[in-house]
C-alpha atoms as a PDB file:
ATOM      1  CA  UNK A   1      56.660  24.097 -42.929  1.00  0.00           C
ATOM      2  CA  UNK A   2      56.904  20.397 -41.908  1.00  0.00           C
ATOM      3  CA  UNK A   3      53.541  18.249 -41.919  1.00  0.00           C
ATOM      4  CA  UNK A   4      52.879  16.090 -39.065  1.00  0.00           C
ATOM      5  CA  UNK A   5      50.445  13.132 -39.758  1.00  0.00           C
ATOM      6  CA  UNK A   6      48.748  11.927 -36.193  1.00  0.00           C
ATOM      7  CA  UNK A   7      50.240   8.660 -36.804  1.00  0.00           C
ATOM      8  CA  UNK A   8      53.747  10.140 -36.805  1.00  0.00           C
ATOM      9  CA  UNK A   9      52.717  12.212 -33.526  1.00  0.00           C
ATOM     10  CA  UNK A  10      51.915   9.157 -31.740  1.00  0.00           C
ATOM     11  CA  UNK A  11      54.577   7.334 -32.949  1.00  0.00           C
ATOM     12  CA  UNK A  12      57.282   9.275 -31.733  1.00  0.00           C
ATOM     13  CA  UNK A  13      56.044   8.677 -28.575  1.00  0.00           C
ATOM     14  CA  UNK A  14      58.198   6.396 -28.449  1.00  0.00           C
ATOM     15  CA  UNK A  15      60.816   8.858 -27.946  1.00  0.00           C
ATOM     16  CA  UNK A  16      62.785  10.031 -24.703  1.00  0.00           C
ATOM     17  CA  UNK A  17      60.236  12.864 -24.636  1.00  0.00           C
ATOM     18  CA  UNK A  18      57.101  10.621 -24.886  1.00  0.00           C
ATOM     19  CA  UNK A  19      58.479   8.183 -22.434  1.00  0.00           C
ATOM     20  CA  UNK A  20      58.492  10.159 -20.069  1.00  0.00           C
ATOM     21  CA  UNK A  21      55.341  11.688 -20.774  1.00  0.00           C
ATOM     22  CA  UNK A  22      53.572   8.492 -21.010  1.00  0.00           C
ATOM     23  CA  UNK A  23      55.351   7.538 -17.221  1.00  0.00           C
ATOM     24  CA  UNK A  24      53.323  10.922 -16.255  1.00  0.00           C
ATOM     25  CA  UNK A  25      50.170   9.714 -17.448  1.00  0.00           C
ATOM     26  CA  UNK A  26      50.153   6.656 -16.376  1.00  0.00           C
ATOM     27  CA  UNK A  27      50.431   8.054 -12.346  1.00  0.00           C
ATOM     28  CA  UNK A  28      46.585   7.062 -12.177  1.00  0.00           C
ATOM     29  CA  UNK A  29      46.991   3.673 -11.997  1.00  0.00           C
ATOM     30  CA  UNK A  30      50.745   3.286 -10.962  1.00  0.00           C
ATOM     31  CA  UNK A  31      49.689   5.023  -7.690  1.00  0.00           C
ATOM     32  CA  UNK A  32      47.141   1.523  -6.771  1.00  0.00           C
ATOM     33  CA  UNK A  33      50.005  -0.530  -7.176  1.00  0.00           C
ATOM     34  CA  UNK A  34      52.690   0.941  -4.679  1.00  0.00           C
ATOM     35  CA  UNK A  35      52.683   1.496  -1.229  1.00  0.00           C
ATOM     36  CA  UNK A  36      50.073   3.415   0.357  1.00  0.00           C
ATOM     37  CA  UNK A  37      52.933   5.798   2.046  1.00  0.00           C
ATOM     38  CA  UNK A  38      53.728   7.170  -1.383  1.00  0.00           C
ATOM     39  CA  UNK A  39      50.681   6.319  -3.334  1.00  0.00           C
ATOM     40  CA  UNK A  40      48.677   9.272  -1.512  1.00  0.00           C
ATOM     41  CA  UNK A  41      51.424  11.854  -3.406  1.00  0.00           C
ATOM     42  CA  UNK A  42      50.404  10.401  -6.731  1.00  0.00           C
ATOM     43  CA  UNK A  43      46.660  10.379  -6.633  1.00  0.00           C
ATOM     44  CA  UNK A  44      43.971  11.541  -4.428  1.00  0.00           C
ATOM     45  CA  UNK A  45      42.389   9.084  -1.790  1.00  0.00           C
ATOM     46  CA  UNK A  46      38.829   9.977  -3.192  1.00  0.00           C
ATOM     47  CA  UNK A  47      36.459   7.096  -1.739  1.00  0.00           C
ATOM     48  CA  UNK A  48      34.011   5.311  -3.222  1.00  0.00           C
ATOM     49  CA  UNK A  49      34.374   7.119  -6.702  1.00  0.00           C
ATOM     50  CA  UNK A  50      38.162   6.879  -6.631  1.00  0.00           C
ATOM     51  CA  UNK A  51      38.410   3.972  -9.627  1.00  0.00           C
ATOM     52  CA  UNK A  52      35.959   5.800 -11.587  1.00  0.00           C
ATOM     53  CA  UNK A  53      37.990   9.504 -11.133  1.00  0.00           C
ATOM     54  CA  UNK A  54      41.594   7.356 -12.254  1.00  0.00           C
ATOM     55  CA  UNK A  55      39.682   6.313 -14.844  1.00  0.00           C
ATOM     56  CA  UNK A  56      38.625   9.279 -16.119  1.00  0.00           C
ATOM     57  CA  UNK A  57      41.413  11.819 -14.972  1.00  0.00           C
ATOM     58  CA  UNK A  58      43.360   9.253 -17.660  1.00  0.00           C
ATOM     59  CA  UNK A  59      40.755   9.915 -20.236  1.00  0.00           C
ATOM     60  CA  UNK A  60      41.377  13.075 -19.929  1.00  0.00           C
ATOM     61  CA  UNK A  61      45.515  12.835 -20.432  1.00  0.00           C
ATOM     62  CA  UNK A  62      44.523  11.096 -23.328  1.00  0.00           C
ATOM     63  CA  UNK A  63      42.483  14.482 -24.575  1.00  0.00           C
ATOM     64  CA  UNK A  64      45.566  16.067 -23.946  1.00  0.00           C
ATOM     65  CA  UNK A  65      47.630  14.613 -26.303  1.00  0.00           C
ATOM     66  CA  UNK A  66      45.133  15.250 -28.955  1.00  0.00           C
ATOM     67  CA  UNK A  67      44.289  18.824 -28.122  1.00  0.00           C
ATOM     68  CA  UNK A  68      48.557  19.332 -28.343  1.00  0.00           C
ATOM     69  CA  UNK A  69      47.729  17.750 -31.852  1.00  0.00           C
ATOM     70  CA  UNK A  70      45.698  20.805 -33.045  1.00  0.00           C
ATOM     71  CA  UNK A  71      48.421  23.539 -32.348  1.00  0.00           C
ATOM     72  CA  UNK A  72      50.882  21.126 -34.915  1.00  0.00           C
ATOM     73  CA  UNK A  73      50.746  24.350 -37.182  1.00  0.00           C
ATOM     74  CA  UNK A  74      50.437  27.271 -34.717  1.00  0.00           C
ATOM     75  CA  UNK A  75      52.986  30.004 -34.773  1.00  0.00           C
ATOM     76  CA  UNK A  76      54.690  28.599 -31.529  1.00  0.00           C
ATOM     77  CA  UNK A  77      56.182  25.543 -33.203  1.00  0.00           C
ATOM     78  CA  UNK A  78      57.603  27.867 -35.343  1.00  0.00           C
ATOM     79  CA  UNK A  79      58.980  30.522 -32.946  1.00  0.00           C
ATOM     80  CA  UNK A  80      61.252  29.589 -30.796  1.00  0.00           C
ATOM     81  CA  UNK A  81      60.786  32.435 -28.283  1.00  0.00           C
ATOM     82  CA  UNK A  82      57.241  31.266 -28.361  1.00  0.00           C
ATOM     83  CA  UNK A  83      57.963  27.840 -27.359  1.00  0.00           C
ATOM     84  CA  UNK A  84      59.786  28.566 -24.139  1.00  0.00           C
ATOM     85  CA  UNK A  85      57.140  31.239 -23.229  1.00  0.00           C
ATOM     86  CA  UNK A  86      54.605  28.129 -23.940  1.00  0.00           C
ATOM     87  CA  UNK A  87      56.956  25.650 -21.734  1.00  0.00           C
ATOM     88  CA  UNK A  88      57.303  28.055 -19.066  1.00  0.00           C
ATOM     89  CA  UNK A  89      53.408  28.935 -18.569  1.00  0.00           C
ATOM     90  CA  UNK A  90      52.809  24.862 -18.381  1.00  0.00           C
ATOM     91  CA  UNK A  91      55.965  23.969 -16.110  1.00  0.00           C
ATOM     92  CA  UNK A  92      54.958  26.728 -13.815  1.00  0.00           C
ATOM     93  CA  UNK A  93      51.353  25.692 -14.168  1.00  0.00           C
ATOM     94  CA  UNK A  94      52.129  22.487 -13.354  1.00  0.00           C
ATOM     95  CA  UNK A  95      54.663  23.012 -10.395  1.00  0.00           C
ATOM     96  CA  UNK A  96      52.117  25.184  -8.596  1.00  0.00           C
ATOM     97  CA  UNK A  97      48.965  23.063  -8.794  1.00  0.00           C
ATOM     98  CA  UNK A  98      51.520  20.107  -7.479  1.00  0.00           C
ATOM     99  CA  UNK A  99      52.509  22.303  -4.840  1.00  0.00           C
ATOM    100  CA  UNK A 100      48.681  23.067  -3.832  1.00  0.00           C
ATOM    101  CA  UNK A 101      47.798  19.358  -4.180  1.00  0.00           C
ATOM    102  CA  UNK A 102      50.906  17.997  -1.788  1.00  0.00           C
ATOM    103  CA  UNK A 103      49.574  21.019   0.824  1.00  0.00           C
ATOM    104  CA  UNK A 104      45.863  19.554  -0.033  1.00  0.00           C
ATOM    105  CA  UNK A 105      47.367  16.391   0.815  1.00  0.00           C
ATOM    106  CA  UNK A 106      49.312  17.260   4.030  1.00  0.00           C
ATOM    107  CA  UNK A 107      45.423  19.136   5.344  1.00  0.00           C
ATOM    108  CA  UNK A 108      43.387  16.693   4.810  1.00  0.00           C
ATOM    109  CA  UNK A 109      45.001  13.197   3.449  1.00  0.00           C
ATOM    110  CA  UNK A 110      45.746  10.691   6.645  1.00  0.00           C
ATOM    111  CA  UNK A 111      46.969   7.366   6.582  1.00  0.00           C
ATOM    112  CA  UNK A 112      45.728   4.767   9.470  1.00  0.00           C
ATOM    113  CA  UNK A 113      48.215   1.552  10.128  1.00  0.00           C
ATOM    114  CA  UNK A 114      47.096  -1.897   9.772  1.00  0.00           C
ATOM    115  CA  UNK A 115      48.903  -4.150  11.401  1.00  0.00           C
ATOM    116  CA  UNK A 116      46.455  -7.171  11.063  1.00  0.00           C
ATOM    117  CA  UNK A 117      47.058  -6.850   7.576  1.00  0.00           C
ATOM    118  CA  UNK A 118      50.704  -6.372   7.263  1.00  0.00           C
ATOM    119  CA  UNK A 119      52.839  -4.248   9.051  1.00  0.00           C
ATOM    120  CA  UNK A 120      53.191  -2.197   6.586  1.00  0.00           C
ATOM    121  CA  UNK A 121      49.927  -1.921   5.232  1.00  0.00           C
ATOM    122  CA  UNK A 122      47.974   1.661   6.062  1.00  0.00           C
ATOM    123  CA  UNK A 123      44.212   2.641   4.748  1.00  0.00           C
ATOM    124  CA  UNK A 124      44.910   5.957   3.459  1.00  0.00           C
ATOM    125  CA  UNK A 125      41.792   8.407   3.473  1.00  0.00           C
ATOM    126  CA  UNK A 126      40.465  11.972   3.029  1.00  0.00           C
ATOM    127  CA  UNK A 127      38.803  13.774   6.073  1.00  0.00           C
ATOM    128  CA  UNK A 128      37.092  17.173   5.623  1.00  0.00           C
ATOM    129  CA  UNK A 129      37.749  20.354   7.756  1.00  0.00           C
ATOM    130  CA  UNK A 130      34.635  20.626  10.223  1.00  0.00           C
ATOM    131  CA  UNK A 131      34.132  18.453  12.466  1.00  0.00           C
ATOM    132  CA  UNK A 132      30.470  16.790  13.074  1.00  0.00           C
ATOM    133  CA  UNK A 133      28.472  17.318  16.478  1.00  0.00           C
ATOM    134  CA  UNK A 134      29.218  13.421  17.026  1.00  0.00           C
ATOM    135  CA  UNK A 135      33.090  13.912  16.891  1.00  0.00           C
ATOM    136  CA  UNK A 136      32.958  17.240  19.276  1.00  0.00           C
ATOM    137  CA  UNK A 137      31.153  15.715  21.481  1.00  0.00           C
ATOM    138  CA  UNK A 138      32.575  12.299  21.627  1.00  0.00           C
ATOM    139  CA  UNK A 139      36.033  13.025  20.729  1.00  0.00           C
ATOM    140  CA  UNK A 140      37.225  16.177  21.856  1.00  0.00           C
ATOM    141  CA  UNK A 141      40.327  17.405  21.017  1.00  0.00           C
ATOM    142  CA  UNK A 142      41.509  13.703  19.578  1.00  0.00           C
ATOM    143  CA  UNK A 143      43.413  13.755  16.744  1.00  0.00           C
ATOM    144  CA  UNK A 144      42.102  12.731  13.262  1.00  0.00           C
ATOM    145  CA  UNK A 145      43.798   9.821  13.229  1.00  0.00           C
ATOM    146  CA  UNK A 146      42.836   9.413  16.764  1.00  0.00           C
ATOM    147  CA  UNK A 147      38.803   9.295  15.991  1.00  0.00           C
ATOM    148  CA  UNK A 148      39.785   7.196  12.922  1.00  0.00           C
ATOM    149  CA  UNK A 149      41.556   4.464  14.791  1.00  0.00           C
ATOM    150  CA  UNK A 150      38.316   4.723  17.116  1.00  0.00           C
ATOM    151  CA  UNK A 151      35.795   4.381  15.256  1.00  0.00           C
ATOM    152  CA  UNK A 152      37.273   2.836  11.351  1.00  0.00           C
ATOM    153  CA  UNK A 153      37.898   4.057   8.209  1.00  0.00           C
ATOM    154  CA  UNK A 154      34.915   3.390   6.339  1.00  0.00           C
ATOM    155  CA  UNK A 155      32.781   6.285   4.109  1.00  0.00           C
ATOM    156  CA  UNK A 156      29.878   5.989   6.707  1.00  0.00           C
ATOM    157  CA  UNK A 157      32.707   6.406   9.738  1.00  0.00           C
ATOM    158  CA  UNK A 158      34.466   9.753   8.099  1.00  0.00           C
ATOM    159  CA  UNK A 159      30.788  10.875   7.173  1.00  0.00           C
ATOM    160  CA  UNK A 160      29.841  10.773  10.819  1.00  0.00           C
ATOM    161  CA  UNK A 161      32.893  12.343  12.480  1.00  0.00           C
ATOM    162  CA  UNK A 162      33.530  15.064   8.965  1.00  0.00           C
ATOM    163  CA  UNK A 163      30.665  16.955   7.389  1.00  0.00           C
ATOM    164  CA  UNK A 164      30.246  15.744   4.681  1.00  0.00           C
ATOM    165  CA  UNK A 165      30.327  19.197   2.841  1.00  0.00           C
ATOM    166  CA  UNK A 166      34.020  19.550   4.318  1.00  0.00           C
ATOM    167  CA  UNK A 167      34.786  16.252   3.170  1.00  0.00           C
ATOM    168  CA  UNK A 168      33.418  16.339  -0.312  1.00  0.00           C
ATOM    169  CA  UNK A 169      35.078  19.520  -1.222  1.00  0.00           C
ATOM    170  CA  UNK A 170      38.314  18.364   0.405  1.00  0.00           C
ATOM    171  CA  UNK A 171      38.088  15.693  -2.011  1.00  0.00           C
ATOM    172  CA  UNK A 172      37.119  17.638  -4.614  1.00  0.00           C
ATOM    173  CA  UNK A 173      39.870  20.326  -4.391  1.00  0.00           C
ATOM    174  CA  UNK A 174      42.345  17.776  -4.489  1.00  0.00           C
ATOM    175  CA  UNK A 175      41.049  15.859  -7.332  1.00  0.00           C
ATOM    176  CA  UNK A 176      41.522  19.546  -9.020  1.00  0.00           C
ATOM    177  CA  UNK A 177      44.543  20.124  -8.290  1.00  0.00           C
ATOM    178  CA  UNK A 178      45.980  16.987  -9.069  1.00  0.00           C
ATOM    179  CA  UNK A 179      44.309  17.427 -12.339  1.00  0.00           C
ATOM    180  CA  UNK A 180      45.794  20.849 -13.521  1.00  0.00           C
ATOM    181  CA  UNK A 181      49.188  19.451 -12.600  1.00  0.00           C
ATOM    182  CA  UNK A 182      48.597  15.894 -14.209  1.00  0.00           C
ATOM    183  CA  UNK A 183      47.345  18.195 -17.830  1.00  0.00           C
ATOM    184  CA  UNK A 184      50.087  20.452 -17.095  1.00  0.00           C
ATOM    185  CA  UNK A 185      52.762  17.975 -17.266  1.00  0.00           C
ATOM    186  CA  UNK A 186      51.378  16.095 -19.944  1.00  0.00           C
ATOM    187  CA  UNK A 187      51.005  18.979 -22.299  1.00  0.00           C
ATOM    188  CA  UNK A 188      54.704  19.715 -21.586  1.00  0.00           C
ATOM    189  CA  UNK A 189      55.664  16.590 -22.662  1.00  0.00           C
ATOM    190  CA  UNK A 190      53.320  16.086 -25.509  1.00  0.00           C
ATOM    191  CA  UNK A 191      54.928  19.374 -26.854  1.00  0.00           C
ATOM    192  CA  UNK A 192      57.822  18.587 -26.672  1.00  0.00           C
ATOM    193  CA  UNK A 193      57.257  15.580 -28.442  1.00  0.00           C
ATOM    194  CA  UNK A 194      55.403  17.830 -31.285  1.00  0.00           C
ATOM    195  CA  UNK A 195      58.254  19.982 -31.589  1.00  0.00           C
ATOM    196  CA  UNK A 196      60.992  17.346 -31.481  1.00  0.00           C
ATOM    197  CA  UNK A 197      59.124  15.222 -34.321  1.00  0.00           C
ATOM    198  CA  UNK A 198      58.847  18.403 -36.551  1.00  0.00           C
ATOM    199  CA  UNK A 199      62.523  19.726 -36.210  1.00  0.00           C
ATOM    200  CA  UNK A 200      63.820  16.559 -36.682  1.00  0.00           C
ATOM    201  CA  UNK A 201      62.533  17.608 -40.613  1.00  0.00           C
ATOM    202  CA  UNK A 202      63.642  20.992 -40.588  1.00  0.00           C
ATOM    203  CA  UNK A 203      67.879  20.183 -41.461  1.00  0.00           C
ATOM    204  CA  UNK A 204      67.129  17.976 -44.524  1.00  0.00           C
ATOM    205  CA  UNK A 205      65.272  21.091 -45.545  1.00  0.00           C
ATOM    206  CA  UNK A 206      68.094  23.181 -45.263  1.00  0.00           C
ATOM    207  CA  UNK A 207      70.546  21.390 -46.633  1.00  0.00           C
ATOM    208  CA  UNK A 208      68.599  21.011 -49.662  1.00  0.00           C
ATOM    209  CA  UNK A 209      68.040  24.598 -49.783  1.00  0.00           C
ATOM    210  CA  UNK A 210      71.941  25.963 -49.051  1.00  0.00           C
END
């Protein structure tokens, strides 16, 4: 059975396979550098914690990769019935908690224009699902983006027309979601990164072995 030395896991990284892996991983921080009309699909609007949680959810990518490490010599590198049963549990894994996060997103992610800044430029923020006695009674049936335009879209604003129970776990179950998809997919491609680097071993092998 073919070793595989960390350095030579990493390394291949460089490969189709870890490209795209790495272009996965690095969603965190892409999303703060592209328009706020697509950036909401690639990570959470989370408030004041939000450059703490990219910071972290990337820590955690990195994790990945190294947990992937530890299964270099488990029987589904070996098997390749295995391997597709592993792919398919991650890639459906993944797919789903997407799925959950984009409906997450549609709930409870809005996006306010602001012309005075550009017009194109939006704040994009999460609002919970109860509304506070302050919004009821002040704002009726207004929409969310409605009382937002009203009133601003700072933390103390969404606190005072949101609960901030319905908020916080709004935030939280998309921070979730986003993070089972963002493991998902990286485990997929760190895998497949694994089990490129140690077939590409296996021929030589046979050859030498007719």
């Amino acid at each position: 059975m073919p070793t595989l030395t960390v350095k030579a896991y990493y390394k291949h990284f460089a490969s189709i396979f870890g490209g795209i892996t790495g272009l996965i991983a690095v969603l965190p921080f892409l999303s703060a550098i592209i328009p706020p009309n697509y950036s909401r699909y690639l990570f959470p609007p989370l408030g004041t914690v939000e450059s703490f949680a990219r910071i972290g959810v990337f820590a955690l990518v990195i994790v990945t990769t190294i947990v992937v490490y530890q299964f270099r010599e488990i029987a589904p590198s070996q098997q390749p019935a295995r391997r597709q049963k592993l792919f398919a549990i991650l890639l459906l894994t993944s797919v789903v908690s997407f799925a959950i996060f984009i409906g997450l997103t549609i709930r409870f992610v809005r996006a306010i224009p602001a012309p005075a800044i550009s017009p194109t430029a939006e704040f994009v923020v999460t609002v919970g699902w109860s509304r506070t006695p302050y919004a009821q009674s002040n704002f009726g049936s207004k929409t969310d983006e409605e009382m937002l335009r009203a009133r601003g879209v700072t933390e103390e604003e969404i606190f005072r027309l949101w609960t901030q129970e319905s908020v916080l776990t709004a935030r939280l179950l998309l921070l979730l979601t986003y993070l089972v998809f963002l493991v998902a997919a990286v485990s997929v491609g760190s895998f497949a990164v694994m089990f490129d680097k140690l077939d590409s071993g296996r021929p030589q092998a046979r050859r030498s072995n007719p």
